[in-house]
C-alpha atoms as a PDB file:
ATOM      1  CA  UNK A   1     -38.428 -30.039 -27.399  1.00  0.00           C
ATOM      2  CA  UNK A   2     -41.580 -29.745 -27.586  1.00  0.00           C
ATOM      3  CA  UNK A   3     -41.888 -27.009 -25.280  1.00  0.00           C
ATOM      4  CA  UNK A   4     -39.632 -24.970 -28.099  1.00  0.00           C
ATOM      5  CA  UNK A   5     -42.113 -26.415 -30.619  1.00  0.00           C
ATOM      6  CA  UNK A   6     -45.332 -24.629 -29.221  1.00  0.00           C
ATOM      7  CA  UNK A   7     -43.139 -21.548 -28.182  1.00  0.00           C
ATOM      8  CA  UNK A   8     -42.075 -20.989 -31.967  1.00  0.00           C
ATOM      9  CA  UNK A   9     -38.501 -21.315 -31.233  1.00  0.00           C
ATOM     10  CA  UNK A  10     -36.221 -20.533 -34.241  1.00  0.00           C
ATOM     11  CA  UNK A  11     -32.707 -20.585 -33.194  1.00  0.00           C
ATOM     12  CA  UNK A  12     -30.679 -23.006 -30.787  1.00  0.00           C
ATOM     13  CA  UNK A  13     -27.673 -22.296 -29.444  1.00  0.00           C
ATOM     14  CA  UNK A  14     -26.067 -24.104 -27.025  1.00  0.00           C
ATOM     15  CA  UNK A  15     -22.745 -26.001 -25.954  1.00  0.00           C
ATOM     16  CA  UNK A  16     -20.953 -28.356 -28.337  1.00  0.00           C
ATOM     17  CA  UNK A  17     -21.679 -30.947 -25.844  1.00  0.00           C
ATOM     18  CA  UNK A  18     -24.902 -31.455 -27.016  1.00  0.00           C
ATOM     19  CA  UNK A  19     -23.951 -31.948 -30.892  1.00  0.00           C
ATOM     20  CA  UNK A  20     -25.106 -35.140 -30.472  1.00  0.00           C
ATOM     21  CA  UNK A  21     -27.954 -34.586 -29.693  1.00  0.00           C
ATOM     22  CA  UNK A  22     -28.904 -32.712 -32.800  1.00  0.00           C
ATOM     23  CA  UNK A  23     -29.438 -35.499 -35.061  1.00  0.00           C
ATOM     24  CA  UNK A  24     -31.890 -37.205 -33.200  1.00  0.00           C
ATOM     25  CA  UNK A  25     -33.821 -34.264 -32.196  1.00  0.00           C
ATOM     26  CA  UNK A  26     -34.100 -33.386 -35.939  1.00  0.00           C
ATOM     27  CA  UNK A  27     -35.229 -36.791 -37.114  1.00  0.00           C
ATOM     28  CA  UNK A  28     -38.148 -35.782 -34.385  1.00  0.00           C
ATOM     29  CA  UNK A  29     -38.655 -32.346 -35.713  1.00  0.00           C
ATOM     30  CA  UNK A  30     -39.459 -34.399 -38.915  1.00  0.00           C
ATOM     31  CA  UNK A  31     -41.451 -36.993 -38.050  1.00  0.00           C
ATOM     32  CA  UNK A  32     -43.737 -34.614 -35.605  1.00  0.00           C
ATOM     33  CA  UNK A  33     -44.117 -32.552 -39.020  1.00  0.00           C
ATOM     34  CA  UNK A  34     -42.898 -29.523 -36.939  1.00  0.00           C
ATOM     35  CA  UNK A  35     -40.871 -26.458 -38.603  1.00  0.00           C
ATOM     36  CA  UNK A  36     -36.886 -26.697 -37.917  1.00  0.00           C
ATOM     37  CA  UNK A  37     -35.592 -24.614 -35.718  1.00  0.00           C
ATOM     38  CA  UNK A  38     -31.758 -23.554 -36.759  1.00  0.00           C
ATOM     39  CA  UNK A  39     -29.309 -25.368 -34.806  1.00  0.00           C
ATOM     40  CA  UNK A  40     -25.444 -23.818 -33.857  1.00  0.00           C
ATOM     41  CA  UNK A  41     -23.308 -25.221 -31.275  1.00  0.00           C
ATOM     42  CA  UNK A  42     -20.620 -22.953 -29.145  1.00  0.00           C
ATOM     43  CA  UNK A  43     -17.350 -24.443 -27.703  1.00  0.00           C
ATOM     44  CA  UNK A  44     -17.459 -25.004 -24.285  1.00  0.00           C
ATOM     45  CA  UNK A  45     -14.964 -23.242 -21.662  1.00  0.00           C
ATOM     46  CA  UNK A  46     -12.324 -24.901 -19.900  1.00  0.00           C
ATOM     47  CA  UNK A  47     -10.587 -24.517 -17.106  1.00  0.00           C
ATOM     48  CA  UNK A  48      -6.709 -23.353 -17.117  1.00  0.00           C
ATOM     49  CA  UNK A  49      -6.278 -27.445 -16.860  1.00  0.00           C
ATOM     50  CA  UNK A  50      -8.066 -28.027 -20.325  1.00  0.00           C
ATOM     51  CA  UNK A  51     -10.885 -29.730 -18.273  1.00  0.00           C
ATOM     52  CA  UNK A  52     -14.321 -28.518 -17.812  1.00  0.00           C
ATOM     53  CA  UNK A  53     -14.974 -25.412 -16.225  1.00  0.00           C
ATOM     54  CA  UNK A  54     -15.727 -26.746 -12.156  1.00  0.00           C
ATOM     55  CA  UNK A  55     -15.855 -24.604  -9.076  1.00  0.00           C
ATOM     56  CA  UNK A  56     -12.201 -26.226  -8.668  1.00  0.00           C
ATOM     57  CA  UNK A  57     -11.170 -23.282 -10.342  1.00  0.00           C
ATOM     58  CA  UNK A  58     -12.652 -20.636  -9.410  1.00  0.00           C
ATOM     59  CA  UNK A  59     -15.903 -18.304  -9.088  1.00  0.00           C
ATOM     60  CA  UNK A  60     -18.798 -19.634 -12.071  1.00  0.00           C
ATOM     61  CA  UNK A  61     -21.293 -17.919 -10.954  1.00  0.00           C
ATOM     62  CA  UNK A  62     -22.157 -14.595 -12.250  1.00  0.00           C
ATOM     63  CA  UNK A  63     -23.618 -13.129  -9.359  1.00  0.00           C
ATOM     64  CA  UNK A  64     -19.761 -14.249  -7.430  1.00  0.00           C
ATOM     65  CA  UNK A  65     -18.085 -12.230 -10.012  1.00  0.00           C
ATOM     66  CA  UNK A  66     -20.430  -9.049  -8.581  1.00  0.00           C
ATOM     67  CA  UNK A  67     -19.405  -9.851  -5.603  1.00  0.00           C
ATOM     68  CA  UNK A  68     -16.052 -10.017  -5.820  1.00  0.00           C
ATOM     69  CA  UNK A  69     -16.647  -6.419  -7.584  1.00  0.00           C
ATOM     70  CA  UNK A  70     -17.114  -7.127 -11.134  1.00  0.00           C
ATOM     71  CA  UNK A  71     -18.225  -4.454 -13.412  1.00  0.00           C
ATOM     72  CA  UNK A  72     -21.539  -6.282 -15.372  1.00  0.00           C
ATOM     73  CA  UNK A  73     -19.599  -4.903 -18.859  1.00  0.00           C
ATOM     74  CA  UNK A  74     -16.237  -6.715 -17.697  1.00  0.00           C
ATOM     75  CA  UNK A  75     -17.774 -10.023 -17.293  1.00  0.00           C
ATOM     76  CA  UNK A  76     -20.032  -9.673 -20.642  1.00  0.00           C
ATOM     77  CA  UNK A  77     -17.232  -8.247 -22.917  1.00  0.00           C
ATOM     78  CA  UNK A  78     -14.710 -11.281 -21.246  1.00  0.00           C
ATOM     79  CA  UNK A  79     -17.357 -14.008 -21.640  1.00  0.00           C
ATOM     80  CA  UNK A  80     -18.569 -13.111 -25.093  1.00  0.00           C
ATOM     81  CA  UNK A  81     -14.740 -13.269 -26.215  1.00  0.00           C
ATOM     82  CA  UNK A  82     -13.516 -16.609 -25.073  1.00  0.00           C
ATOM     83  CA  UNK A  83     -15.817 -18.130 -27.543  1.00  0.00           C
ATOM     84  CA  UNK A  84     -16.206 -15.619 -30.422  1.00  0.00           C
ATOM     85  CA  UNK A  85     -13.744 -13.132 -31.748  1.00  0.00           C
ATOM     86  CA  UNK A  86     -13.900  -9.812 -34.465  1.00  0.00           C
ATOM     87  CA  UNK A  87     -10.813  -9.645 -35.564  1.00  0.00           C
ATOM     88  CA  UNK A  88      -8.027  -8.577 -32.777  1.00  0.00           C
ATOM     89  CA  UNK A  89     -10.328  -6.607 -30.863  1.00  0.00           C
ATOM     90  CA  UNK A  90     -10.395  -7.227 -27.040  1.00  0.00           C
ATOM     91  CA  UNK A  91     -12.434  -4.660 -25.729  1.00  0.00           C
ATOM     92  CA  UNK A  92     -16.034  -4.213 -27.186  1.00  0.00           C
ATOM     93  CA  UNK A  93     -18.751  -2.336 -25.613  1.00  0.00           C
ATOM     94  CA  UNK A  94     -22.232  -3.727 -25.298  1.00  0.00           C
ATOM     95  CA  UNK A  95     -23.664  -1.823 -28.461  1.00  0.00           C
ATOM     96  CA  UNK A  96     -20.511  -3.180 -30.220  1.00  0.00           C
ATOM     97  CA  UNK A  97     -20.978  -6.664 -29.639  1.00  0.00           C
ATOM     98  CA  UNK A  98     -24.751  -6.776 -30.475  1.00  0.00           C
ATOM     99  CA  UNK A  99     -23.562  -4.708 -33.909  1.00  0.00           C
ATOM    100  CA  UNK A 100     -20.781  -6.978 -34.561  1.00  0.00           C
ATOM    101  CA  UNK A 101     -21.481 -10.142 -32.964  1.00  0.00           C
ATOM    102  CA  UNK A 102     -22.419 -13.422 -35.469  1.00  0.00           C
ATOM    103  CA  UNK A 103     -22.154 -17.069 -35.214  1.00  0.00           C
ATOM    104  CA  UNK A 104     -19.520 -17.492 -38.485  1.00  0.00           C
ATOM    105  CA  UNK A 105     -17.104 -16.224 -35.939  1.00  0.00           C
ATOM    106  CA  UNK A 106     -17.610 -18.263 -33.283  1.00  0.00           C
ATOM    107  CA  UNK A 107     -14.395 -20.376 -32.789  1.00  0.00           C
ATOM    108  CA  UNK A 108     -14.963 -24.237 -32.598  1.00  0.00           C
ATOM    109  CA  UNK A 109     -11.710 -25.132 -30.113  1.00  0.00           C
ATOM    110  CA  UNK A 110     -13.437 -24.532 -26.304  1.00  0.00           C
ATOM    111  CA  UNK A 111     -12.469 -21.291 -24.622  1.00  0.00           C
ATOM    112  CA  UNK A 112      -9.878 -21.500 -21.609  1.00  0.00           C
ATOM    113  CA  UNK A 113     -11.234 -19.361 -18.835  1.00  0.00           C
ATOM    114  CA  UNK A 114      -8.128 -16.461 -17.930  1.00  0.00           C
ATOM    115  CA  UNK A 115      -9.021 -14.918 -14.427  1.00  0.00           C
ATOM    116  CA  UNK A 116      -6.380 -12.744 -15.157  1.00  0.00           C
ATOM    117  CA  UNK A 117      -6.943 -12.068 -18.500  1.00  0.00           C
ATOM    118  CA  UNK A 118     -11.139 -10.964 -17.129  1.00  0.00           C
ATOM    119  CA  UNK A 119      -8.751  -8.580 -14.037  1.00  0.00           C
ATOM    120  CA  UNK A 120      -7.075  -6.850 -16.865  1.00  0.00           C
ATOM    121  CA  UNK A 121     -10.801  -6.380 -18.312  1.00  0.00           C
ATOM    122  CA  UNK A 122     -12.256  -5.482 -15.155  1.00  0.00           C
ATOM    123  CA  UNK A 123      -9.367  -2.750 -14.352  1.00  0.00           C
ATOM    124  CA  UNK A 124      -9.979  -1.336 -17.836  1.00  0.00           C
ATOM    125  CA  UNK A 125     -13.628  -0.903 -16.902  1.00  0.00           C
ATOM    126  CA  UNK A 126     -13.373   0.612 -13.918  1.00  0.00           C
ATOM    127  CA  UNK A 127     -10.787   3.240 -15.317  1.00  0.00           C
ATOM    128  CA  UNK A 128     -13.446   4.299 -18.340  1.00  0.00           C
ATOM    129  CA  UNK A 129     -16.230   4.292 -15.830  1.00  0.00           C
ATOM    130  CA  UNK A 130     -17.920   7.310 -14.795  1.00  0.00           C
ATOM    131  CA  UNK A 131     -17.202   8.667 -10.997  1.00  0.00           C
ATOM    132  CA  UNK A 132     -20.783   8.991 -10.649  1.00  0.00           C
ATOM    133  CA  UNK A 133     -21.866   5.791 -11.537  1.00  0.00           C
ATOM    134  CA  UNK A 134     -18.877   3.869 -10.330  1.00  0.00           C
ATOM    135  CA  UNK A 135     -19.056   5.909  -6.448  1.00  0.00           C
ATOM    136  CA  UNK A 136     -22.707   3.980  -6.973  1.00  0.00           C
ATOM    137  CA  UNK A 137     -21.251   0.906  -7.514  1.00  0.00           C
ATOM    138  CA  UNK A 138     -18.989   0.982  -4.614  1.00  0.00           C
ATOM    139  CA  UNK A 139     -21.491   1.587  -1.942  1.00  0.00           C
ATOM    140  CA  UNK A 140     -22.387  -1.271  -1.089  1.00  0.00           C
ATOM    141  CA  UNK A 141     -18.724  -2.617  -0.801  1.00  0.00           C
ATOM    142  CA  UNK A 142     -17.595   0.101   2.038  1.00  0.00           C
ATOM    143  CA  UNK A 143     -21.209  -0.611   3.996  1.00  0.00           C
ATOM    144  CA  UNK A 144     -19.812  -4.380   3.852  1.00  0.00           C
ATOM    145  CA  UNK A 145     -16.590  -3.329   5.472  1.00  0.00           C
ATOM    146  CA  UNK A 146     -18.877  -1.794   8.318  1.00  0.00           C
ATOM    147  CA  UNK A 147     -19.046   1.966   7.348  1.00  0.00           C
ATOM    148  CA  UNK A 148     -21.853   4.436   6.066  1.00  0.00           C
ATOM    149  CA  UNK A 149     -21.619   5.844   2.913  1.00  0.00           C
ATOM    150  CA  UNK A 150     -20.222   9.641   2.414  1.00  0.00           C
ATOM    151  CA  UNK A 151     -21.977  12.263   0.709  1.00  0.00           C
ATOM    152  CA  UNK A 152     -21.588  11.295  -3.494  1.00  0.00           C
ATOM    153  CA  UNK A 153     -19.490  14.570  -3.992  1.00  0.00           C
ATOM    154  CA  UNK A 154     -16.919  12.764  -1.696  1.00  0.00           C
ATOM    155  CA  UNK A 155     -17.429   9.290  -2.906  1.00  0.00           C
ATOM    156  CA  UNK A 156     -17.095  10.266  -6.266  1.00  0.00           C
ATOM    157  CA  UNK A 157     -13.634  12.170  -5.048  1.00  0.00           C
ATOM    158  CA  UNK A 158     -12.175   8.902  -3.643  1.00  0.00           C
ATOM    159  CA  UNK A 159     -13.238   6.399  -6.620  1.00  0.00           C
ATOM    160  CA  UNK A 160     -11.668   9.373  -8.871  1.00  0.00           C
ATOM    161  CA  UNK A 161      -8.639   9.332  -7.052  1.00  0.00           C
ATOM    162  CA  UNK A 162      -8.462   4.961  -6.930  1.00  0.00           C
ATOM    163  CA  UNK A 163     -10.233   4.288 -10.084  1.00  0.00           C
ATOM    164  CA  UNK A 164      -6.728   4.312 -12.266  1.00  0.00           C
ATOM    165  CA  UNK A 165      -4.905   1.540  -8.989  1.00  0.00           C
ATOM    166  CA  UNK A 166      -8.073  -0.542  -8.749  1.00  0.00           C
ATOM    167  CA  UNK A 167      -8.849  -3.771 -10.281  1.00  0.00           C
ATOM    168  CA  UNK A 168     -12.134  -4.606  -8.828  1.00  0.00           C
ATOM    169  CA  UNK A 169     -14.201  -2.695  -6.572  1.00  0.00           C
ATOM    170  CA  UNK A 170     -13.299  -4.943  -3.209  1.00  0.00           C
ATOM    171  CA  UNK A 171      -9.952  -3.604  -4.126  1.00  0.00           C
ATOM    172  CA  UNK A 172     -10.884  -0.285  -4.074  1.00  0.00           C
ATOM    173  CA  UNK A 173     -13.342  -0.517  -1.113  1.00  0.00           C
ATOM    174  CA  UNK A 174     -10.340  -1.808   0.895  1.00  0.00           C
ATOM    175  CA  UNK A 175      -7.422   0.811  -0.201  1.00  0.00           C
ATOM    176  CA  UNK A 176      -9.886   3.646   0.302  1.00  0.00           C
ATOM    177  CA  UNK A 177     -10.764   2.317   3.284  1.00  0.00           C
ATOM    178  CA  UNK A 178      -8.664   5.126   5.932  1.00  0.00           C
ATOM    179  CA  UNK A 179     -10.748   7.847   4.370  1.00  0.00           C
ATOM    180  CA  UNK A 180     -14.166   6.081   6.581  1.00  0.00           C
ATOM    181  CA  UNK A 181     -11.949   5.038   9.324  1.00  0.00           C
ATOM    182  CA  UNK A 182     -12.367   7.492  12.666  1.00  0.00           C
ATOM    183  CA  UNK A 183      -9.240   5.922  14.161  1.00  0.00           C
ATOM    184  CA  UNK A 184      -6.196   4.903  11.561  1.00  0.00           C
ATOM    185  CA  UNK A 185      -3.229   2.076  12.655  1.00  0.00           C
ATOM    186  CA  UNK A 186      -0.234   3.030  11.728  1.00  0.00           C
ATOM    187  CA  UNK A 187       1.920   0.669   9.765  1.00  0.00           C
ATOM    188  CA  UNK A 188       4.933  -0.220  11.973  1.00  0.00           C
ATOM    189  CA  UNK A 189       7.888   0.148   9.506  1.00  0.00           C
ATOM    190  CA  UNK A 190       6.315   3.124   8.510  1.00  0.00           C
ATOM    191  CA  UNK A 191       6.134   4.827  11.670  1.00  0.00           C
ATOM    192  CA  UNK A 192       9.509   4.151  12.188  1.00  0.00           C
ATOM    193  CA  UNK A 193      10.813   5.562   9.233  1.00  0.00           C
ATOM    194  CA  UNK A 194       8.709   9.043   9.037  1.00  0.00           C
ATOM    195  CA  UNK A 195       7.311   9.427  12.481  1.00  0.00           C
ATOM    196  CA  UNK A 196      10.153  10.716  13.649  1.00  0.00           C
ATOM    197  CA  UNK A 197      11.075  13.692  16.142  1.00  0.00           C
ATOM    198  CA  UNK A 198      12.068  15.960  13.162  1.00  0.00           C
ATOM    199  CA  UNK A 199       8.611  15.933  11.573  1.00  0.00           C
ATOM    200  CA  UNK A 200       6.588  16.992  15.048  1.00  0.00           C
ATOM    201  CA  UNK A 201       7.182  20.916  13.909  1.00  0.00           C
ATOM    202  CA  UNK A 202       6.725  20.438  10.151  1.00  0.00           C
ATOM    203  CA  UNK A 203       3.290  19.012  11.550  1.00  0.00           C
ATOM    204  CA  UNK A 204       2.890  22.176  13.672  1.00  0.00           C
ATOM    205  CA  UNK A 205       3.406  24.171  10.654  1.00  0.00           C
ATOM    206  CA  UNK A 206       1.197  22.648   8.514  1.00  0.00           C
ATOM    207  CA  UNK A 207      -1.493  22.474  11.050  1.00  0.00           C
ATOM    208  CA  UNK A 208      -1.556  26.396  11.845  1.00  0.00           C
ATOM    209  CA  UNK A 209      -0.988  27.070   8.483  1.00  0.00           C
ATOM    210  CA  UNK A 210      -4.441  24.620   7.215  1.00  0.00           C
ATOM    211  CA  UNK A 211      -6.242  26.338   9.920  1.00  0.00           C
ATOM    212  CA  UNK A 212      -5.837  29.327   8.120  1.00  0.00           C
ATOM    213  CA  UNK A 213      -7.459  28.300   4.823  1.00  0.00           C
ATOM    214  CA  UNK A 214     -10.412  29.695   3.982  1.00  0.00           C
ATOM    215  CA  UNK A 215     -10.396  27.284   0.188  1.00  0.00           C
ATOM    216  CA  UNK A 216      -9.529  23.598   0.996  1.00  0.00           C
ATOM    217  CA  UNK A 217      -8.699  22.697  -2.173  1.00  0.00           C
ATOM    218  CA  UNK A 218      -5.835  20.907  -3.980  1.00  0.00           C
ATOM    219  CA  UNK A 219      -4.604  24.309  -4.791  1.00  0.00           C
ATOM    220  CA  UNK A 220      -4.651  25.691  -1.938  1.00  0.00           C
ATOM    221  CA  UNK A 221      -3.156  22.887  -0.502  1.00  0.00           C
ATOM    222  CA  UNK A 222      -0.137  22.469  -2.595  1.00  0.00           C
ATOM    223  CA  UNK A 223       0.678  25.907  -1.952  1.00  0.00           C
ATOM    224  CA  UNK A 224       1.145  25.230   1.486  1.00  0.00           C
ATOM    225  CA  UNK A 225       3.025  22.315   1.404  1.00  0.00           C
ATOM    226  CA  UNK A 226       5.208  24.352  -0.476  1.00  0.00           C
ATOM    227  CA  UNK A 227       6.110  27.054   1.790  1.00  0.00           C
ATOM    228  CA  UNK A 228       6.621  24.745   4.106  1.00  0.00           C
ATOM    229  CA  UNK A 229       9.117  22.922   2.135  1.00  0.00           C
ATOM    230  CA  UNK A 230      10.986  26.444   1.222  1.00  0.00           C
ATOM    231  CA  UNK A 231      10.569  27.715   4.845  1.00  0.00           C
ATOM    232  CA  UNK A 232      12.327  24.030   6.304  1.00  0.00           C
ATOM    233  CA  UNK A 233      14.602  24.010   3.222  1.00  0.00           C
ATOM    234  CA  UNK A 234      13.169  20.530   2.710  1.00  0.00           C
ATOM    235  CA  UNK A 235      12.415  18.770  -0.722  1.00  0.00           C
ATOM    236  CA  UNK A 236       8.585  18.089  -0.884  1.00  0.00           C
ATOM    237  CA  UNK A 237       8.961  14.216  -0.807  1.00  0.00           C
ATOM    238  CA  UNK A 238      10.128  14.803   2.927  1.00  0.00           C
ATOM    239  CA  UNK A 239       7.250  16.519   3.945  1.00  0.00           C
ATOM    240  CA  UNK A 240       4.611  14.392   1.913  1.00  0.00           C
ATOM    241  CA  UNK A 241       5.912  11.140   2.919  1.00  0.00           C
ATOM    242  CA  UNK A 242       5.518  11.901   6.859  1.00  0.00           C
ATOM    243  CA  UNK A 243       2.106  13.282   6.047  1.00  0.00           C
ATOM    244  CA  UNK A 244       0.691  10.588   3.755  1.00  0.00           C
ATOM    245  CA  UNK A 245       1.753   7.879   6.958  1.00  0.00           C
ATOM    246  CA  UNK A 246       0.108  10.151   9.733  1.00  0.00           C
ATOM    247  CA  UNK A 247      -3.467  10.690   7.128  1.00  0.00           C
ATOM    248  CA  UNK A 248      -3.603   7.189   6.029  1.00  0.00           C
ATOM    249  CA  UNK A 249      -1.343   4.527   7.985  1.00  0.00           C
ATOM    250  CA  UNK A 250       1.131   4.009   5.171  1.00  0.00           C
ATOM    251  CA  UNK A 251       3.171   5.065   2.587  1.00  0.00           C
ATOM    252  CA  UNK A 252       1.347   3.990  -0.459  1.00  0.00           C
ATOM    253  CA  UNK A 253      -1.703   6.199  -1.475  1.00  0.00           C
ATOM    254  CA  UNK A 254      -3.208   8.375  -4.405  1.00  0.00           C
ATOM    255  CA  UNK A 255      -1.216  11.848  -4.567  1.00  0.00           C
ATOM    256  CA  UNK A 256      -0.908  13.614  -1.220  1.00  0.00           C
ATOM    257  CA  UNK A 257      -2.433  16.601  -1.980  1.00  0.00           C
ATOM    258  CA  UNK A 258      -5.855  14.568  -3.131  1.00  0.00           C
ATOM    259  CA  UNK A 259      -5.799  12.842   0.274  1.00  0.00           C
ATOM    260  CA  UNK A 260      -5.736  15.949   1.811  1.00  0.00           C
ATOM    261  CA  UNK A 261      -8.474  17.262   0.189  1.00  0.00           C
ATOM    262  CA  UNK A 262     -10.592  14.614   0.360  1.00  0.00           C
ATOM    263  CA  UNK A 263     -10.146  14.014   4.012  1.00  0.00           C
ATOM    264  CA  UNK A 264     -11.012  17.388   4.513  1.00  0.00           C
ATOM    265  CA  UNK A 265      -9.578  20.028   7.154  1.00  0.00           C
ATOM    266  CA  UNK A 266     -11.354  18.690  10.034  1.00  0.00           C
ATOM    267  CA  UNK A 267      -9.851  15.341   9.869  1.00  0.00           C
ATOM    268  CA  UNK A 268      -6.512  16.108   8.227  1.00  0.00           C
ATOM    269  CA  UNK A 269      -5.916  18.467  11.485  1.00  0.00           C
ATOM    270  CA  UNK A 270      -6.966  15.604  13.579  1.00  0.00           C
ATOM    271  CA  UNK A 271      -4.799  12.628  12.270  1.00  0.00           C
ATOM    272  CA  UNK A 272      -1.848  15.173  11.857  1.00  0.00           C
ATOM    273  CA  UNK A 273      -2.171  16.396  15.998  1.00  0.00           C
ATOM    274  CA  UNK A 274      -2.869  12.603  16.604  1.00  0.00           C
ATOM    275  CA  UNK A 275       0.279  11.675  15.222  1.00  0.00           C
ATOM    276  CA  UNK A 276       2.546  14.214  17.043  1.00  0.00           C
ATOM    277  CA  UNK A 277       0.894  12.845  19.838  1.00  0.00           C
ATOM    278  CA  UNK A 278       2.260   9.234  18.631  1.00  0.00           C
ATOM    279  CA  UNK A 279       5.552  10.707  18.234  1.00  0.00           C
ATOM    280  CA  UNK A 280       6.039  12.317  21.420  1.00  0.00           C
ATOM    281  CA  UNK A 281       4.912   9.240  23.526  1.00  0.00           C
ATOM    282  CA  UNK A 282       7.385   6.997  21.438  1.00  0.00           C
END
């Protein structure tokens, strides 16, 4: 207190634990003749157990939340919320919250910490966020998984094409994770189902025919896997499908002809001959 006293404090917010507190230190504001700071008190946030917020349930620390890849504007829009509100307003950008914010609308029941309620927040983020900034942000998630970074052009590519299926940047560091690999595993049921005999020459095809692009682009690209499927009489879905398993492992992935782009003709070639390779010795 009296630390605030020589600093000139004004304000002091805190938790509503400490409301009784208050009393005392004012009668010692008084009788040390010093000038009254204003006092508020903010509900405190509970666990999904109505009990204090404990490492029982969960991450506390901010610096956890980065780690588990947090956007910074997730965790302050989600925080600011549990114990203040503007109406029905969920999501509020920085700017917006230091316009709007004030203590008449700060609730007095304590705030139940949602982790799923701060996901939802978090996915929202990362969709709004700029590729630029948010290939930044990732970095340092694929170097954890053991791989060097790509050039930003293709970085930004990949969080473009997982930014709209991620929820937290771990999340998208993992799923985008076959684009760094040099060697992919295939998923067994996977391989089963579309590494099959009868897809060996539709990889042929498509390998002679992306050796003669002189544009690698999505384009370019679906036009290919076009005349393929009117040259085999094949719907598309029976050529992507095989495809997506041989570039990536499995069959869940951002649109084929992305993947194929991104992974560029080099590698595409490469995974495609590996896995005719895979099929043959089966």
């Amino acid at each position: 207190m009296v630390d605030d006293i020589t600093m000139g404090i004004t304000h002091v917010i805190r938790g509503d634990d400490h409301l009784n507190n208050t009393p005392k230190q004012i009668l010692l504001y008084q009788a040390l003749d010093s000038p009254m700071p204003q006092f508020a008190h903010v509900p405190m946030i509970l666990g999904t157990d109505k009990t204090r917020l404990s490492k029982r349930h969960g991450a506390t620390s901010v610096m956890a939340y980065k780690e588990l890849g947090y956007l910074p504007q997730a965790v302050m829009n989600y925080l600011v919320r549990l114990g203040w509100s503007y109406g029905d307003q969920e999501i509020l950008s920085r700017e917006e919250l230091i316009e709007k914010f004030s203590l008449d609308n700060v609730g007095k029941s304590a705030g139940v910490f949602n982790p799923e309620k701060l996901l939802w927040l978090n996915a929202h983020y990362i969709k709004e966020e700029n590729p630029k900034n948010l290939s930044g942000l990732l970095i340092p998630f694929i170097k954890k998984r053991g791989y060097t970074d790509e050039n930003n052009e293709v970085l930004q590519k990949i969080t473009l094409a997982f930014k709209e299926r991620s929820k937290t940047l771990v999340e998208m560091a993992e799923s985008s994770e076959f684009f760094f690999k040099e060697e992919i595993e295939y998923d067994r049921k996977a391989a089963e189902k579309f590494l099959t005999q009868d897809t060996v020459e539709i990889f042929q095809i498509l390998i002679k025919r992306f050796n003669q692009l002189q544009t690698f682009n999505q384009q370019a690209i679906e036009e290919v896997f076009k005349e393929v499927s009117s040259q085999k009489d094949l719907k598309l879905g029976k050529i992507a499908q095989p495809v997506r398993v041989s570039l990536t492992g499995s069959t869940v992935s951002p649109g084929i002809y992305e993947v194929v782009e991104i992974l560029g003709k080099k590698k595409v070639i490469y995974r495609l001959s590996r896995a005719i390779e895979f099929i043959r010795k089966q």
